[in-house]
PDB file of N, CA and C in Angstrom:
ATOM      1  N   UNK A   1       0.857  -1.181   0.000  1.00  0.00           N
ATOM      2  CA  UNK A   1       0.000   0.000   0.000  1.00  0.00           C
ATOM      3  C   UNK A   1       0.896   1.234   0.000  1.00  0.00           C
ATOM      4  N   UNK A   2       0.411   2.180  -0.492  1.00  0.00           N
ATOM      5  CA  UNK A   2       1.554   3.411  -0.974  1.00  0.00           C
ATOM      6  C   UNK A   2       0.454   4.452   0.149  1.00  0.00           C
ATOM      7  N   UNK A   3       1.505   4.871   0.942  1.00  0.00           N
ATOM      8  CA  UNK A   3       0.622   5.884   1.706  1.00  0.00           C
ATOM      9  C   UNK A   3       1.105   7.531   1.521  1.00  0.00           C
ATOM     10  N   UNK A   4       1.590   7.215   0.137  1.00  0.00           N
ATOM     11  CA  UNK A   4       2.049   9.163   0.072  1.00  0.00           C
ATOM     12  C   UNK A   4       1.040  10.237   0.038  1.00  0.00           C
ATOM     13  N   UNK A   5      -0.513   9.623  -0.944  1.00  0.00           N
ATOM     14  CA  UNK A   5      -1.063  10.737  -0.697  1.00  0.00           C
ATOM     15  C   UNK A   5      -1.205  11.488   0.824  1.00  0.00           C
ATOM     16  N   UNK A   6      -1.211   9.971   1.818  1.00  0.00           N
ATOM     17  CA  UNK A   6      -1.592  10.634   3.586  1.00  0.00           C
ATOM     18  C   UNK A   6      -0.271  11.498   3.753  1.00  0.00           C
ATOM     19  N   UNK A   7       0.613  11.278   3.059  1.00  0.00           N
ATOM     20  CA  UNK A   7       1.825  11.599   3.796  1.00  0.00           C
ATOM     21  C   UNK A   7       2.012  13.171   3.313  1.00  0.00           C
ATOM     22  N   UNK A   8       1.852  13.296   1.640  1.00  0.00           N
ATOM     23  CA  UNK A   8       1.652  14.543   1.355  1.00  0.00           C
ATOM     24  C   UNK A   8       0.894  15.295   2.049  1.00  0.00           C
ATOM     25  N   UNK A   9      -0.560  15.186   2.285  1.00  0.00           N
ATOM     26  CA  UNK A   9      -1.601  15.586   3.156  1.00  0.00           C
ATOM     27  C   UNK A   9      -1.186  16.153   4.315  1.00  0.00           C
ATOM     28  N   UNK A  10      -0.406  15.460   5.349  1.00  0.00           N
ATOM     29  CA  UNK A  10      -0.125  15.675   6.444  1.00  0.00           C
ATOM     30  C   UNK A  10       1.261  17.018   6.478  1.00  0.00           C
ATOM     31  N   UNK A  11       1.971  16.763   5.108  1.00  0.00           N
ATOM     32  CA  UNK A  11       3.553  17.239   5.198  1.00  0.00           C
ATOM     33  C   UNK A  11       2.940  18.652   4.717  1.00  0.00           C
ATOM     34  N   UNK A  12       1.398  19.145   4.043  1.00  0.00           N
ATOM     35  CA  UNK A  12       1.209  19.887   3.560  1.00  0.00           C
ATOM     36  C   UNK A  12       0.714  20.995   4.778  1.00  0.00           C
ATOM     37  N   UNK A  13       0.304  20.018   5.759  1.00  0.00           N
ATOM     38  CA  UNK A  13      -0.581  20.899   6.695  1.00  0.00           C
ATOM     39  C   UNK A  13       0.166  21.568   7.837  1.00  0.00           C
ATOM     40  N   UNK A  14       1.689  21.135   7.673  1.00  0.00           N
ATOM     41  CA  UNK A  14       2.286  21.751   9.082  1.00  0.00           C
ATOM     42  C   UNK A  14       2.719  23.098   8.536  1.00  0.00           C
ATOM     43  N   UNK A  15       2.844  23.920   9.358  1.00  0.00           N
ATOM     44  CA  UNK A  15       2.641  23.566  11.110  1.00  0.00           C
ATOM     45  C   UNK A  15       1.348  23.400  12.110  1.00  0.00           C
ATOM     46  N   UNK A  16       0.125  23.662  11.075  1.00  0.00           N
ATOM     47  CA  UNK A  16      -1.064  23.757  11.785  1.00  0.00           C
ATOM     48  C   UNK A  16      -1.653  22.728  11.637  1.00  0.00           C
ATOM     49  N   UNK A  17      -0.794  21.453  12.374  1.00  0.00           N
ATOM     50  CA  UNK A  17      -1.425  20.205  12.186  1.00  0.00           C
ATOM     51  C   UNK A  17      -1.198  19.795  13.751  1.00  0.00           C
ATOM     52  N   UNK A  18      -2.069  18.857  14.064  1.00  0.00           N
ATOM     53  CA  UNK A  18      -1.803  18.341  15.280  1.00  0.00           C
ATOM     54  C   UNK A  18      -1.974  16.975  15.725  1.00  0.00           C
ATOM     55  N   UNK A  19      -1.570  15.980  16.736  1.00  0.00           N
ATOM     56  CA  UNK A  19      -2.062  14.717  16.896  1.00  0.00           C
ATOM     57  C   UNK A  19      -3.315  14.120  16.206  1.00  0.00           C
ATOM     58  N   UNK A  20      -4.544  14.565  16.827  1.00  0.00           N
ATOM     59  CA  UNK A  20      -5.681  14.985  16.392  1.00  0.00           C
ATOM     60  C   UNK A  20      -6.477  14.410  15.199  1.00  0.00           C
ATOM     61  N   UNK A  21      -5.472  15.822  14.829  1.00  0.00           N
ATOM     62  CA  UNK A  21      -5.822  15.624  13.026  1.00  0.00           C
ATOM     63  C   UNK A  21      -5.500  14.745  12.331  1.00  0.00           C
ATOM     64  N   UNK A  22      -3.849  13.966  12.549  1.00  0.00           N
ATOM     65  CA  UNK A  22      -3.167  13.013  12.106  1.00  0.00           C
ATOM     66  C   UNK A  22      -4.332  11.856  12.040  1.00  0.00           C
ATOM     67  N   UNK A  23      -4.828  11.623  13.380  1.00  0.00           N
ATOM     68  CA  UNK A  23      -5.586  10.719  13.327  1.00  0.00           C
ATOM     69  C   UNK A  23      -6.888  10.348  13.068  1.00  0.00           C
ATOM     70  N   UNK A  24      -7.316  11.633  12.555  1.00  0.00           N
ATOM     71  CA  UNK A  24      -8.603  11.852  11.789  1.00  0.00           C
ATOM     72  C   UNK A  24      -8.126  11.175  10.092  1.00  0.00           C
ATOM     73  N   UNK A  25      -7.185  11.875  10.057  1.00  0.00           N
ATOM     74  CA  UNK A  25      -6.054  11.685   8.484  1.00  0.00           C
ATOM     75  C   UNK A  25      -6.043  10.490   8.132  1.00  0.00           C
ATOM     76  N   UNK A  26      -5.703   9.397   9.229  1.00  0.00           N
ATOM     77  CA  UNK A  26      -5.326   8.152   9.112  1.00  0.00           C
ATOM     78  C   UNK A  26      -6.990   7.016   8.857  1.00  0.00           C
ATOM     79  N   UNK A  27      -7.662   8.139  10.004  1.00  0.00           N
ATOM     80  CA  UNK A  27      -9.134   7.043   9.779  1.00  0.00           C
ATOM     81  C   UNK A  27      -9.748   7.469   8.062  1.00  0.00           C
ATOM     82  N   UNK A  28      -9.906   8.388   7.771  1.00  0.00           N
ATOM     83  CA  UNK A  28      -9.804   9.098   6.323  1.00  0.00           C
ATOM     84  C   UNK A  28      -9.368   8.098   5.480  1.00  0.00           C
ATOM     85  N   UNK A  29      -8.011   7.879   5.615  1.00  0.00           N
ATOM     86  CA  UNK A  29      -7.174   7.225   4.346  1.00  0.00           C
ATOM     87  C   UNK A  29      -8.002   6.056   4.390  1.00  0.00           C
ATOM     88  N   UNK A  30      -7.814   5.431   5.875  1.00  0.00           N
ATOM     89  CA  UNK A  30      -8.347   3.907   5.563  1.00  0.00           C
ATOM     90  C   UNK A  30      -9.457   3.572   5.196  1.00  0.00           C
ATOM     91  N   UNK A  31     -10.430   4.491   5.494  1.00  0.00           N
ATOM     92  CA  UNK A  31     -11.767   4.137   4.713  1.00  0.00           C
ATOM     93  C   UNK A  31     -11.771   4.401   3.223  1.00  0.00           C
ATOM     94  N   UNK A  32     -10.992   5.536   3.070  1.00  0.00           N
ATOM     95  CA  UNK A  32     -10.992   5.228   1.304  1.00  0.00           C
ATOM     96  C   UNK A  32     -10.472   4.333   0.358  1.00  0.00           C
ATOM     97  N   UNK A  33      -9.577   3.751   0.993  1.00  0.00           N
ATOM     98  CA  UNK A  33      -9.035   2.372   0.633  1.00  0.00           C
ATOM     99  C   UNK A  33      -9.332   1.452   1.261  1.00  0.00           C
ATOM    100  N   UNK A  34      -9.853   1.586   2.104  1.00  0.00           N
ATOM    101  CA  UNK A  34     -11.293   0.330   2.542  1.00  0.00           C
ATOM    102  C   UNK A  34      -9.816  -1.027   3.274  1.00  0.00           C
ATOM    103  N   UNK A  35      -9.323  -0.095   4.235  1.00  0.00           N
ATOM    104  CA  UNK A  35      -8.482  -0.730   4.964  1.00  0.00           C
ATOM    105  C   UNK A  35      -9.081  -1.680   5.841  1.00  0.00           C
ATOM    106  N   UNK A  36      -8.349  -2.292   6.800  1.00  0.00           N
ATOM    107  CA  UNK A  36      -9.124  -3.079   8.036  1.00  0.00           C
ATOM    108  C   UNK A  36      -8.693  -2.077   9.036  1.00  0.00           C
ATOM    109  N   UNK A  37      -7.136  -1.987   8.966  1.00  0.00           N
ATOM    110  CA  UNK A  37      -6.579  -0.802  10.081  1.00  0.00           C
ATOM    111  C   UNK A  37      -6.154   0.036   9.588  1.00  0.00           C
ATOM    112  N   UNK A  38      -6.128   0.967  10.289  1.00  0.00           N
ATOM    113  CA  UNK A  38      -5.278   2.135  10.330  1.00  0.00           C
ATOM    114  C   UNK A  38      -3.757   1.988   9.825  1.00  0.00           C
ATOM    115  N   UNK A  39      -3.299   3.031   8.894  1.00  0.00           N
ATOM    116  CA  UNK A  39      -2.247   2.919   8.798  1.00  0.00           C
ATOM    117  C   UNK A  39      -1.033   3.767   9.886  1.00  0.00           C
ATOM    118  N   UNK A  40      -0.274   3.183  10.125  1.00  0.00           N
ATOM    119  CA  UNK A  40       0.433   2.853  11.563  1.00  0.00           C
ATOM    120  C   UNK A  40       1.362   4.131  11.202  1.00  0.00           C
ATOM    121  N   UNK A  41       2.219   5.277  12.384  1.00  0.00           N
ATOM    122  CA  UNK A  41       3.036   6.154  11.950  1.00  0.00           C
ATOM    123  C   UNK A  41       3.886   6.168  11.423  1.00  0.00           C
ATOM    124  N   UNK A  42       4.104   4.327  11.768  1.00  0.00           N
ATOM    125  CA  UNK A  42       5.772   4.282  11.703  1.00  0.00           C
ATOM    126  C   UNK A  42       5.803   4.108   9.992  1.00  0.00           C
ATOM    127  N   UNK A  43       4.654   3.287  10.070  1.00  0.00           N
ATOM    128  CA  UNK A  43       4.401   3.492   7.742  1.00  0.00           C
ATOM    129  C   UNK A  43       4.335   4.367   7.267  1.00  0.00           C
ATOM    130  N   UNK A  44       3.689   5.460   7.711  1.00  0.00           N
ATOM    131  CA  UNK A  44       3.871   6.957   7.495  1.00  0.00           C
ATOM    132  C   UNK A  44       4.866   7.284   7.335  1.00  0.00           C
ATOM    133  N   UNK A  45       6.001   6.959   8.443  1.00  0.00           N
ATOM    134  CA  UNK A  45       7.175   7.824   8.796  1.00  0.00           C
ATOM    135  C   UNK A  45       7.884   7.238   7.713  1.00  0.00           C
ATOM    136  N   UNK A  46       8.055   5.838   7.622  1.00  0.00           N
ATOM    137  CA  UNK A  46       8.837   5.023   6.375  1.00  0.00           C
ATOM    138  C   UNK A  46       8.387   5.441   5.058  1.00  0.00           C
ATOM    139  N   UNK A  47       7.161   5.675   4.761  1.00  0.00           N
ATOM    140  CA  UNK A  47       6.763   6.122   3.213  1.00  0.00           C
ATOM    141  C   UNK A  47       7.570   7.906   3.238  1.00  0.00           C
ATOM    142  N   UNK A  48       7.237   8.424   3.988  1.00  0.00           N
ATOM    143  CA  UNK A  48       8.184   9.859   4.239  1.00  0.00           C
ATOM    144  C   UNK A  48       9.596   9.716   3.753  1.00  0.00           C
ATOM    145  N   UNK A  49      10.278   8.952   4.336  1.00  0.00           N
ATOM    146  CA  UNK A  49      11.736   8.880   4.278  1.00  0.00           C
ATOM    147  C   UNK A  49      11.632   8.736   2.949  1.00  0.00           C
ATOM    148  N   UNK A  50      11.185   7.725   1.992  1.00  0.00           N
ATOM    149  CA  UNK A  50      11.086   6.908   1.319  1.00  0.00           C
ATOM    150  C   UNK A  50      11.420   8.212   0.088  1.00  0.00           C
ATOM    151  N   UNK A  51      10.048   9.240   0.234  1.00  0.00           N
ATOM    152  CA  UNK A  51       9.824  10.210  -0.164  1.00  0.00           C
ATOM    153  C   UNK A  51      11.359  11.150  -0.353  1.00  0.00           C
ATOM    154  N   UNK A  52      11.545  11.569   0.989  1.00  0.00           N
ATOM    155  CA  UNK A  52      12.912  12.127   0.741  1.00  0.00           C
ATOM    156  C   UNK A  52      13.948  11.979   0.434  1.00  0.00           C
ATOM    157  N   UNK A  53      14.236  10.931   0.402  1.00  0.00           N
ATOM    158  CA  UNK A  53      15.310  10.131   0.007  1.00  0.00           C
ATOM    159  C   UNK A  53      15.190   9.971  -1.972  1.00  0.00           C
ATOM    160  N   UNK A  54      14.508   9.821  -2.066  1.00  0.00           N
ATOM    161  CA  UNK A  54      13.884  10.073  -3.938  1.00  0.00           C
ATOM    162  C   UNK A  54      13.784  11.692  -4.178  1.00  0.00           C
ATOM    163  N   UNK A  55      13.489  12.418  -3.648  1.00  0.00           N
ATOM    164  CA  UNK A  55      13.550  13.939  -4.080  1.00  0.00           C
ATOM    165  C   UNK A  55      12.531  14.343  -4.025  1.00  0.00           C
ATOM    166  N   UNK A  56      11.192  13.854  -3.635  1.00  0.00           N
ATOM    167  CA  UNK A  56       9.744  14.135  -3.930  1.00  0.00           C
ATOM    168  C   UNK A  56       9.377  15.414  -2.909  1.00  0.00           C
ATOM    169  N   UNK A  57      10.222  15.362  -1.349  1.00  0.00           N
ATOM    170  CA  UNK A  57       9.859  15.993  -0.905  1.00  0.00           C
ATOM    171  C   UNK A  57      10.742  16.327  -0.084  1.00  0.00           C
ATOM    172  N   UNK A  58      10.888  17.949   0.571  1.00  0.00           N
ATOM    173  CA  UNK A  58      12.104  17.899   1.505  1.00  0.00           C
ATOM    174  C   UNK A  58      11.492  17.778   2.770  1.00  0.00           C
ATOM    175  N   UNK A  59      13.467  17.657   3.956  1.00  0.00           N
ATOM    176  CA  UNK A  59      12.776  16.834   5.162  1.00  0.00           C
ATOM    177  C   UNK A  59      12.185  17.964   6.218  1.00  0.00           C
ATOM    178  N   UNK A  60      11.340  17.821   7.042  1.00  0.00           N
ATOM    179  CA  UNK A  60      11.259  18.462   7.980  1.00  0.00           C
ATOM    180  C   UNK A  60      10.907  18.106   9.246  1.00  0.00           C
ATOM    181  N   UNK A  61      11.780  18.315   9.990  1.00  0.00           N
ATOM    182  CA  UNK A  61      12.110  18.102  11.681  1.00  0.00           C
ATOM    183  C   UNK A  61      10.381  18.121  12.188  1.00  0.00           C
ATOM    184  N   UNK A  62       9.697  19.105  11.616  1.00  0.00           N
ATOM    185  CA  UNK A  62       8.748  19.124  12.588  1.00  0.00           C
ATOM    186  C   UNK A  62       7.460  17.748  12.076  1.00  0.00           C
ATOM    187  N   UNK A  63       7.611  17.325  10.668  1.00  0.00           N
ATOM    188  CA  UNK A  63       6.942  16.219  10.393  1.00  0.00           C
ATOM    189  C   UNK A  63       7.335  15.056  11.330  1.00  0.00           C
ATOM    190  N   UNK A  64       8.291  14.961  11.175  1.00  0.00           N
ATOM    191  CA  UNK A  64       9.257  13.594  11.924  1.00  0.00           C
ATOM    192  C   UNK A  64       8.897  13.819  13.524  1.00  0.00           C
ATOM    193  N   UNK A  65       8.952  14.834  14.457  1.00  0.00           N
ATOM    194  CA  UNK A  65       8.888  15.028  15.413  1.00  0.00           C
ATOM    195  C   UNK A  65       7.339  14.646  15.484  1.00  0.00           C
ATOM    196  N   UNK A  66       6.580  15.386  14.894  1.00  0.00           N
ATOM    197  CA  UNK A  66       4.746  15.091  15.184  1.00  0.00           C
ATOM    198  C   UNK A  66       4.501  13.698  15.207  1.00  0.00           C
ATOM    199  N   UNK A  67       5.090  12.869  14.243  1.00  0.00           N
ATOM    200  CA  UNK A  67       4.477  11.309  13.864  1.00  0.00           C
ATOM    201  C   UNK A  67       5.483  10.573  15.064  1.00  0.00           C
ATOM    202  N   UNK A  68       6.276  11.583  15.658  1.00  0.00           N
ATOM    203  CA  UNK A  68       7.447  10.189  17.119  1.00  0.00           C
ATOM    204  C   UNK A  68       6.543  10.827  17.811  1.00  0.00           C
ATOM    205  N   UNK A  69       5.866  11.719  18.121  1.00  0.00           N
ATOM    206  CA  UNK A  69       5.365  12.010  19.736  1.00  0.00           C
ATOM    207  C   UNK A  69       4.741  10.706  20.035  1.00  0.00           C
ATOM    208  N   UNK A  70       4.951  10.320  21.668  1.00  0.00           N
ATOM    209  CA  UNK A  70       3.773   9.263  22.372  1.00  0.00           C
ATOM    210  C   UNK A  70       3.137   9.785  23.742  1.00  0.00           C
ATOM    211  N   UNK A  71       2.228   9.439  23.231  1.00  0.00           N
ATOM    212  CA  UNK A  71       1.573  10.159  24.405  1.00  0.00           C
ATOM    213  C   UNK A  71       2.194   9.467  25.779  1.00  0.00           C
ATOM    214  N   UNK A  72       1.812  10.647  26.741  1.00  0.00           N
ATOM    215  CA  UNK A  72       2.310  10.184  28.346  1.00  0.00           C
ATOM    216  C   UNK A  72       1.354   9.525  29.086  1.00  0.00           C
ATOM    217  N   UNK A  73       2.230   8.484  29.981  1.00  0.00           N
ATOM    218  CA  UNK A  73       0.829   8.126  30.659  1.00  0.00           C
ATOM    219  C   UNK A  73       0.744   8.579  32.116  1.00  0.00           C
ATOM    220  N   UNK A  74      -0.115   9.147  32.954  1.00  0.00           N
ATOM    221  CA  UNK A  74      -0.069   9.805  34.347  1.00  0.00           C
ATOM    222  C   UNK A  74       0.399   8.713  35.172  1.00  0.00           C
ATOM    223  N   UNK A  75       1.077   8.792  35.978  1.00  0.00           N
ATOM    224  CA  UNK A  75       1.212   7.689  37.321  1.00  0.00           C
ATOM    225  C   UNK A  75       0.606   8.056  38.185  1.00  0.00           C
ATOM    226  N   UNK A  76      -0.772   8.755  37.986  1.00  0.00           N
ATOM    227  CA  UNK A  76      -1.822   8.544  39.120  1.00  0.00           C
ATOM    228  C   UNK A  76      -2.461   7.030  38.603  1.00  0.00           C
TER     229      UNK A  76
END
């Protein structure tokens, strides 16, 4: 599965993109390709590289940084 259009999508929207949205993005993609799951960040993050590394797109710290965040968990 080629996930550049999500990836374009997402690389288009920063900086005013957020967790959020990513994952609105992701439920999006998969229903239009009539996924079972979600496509995962780290496929994201790999179709990205993939991307830059070919010339399609340049890199940016703050894409790469948004798709590593994990959320925290409270130790209450």
């Amino acid at each position: 599965m080629d996930f550049f259009s999500l990836v374009k999508t997402i690389y288009n929207r920063i900086p005013n993109i957020n967790v959020d949205d990513i994952k609105d993005l992701q439920r999006l993609f998969a229903k239009e390709n009539k996924m079972k799951d979600l496509p995962s960040k780290s496929q994201i993050l790999q179709c990205y590289f993939s991307a830059v590394e070919s010339g399609k797109l340049e890199r940016k710290k703050e894409f790469e940084s948004l798709l590593r965040k994990r959320a925290v968990r409270s130790l209450s």
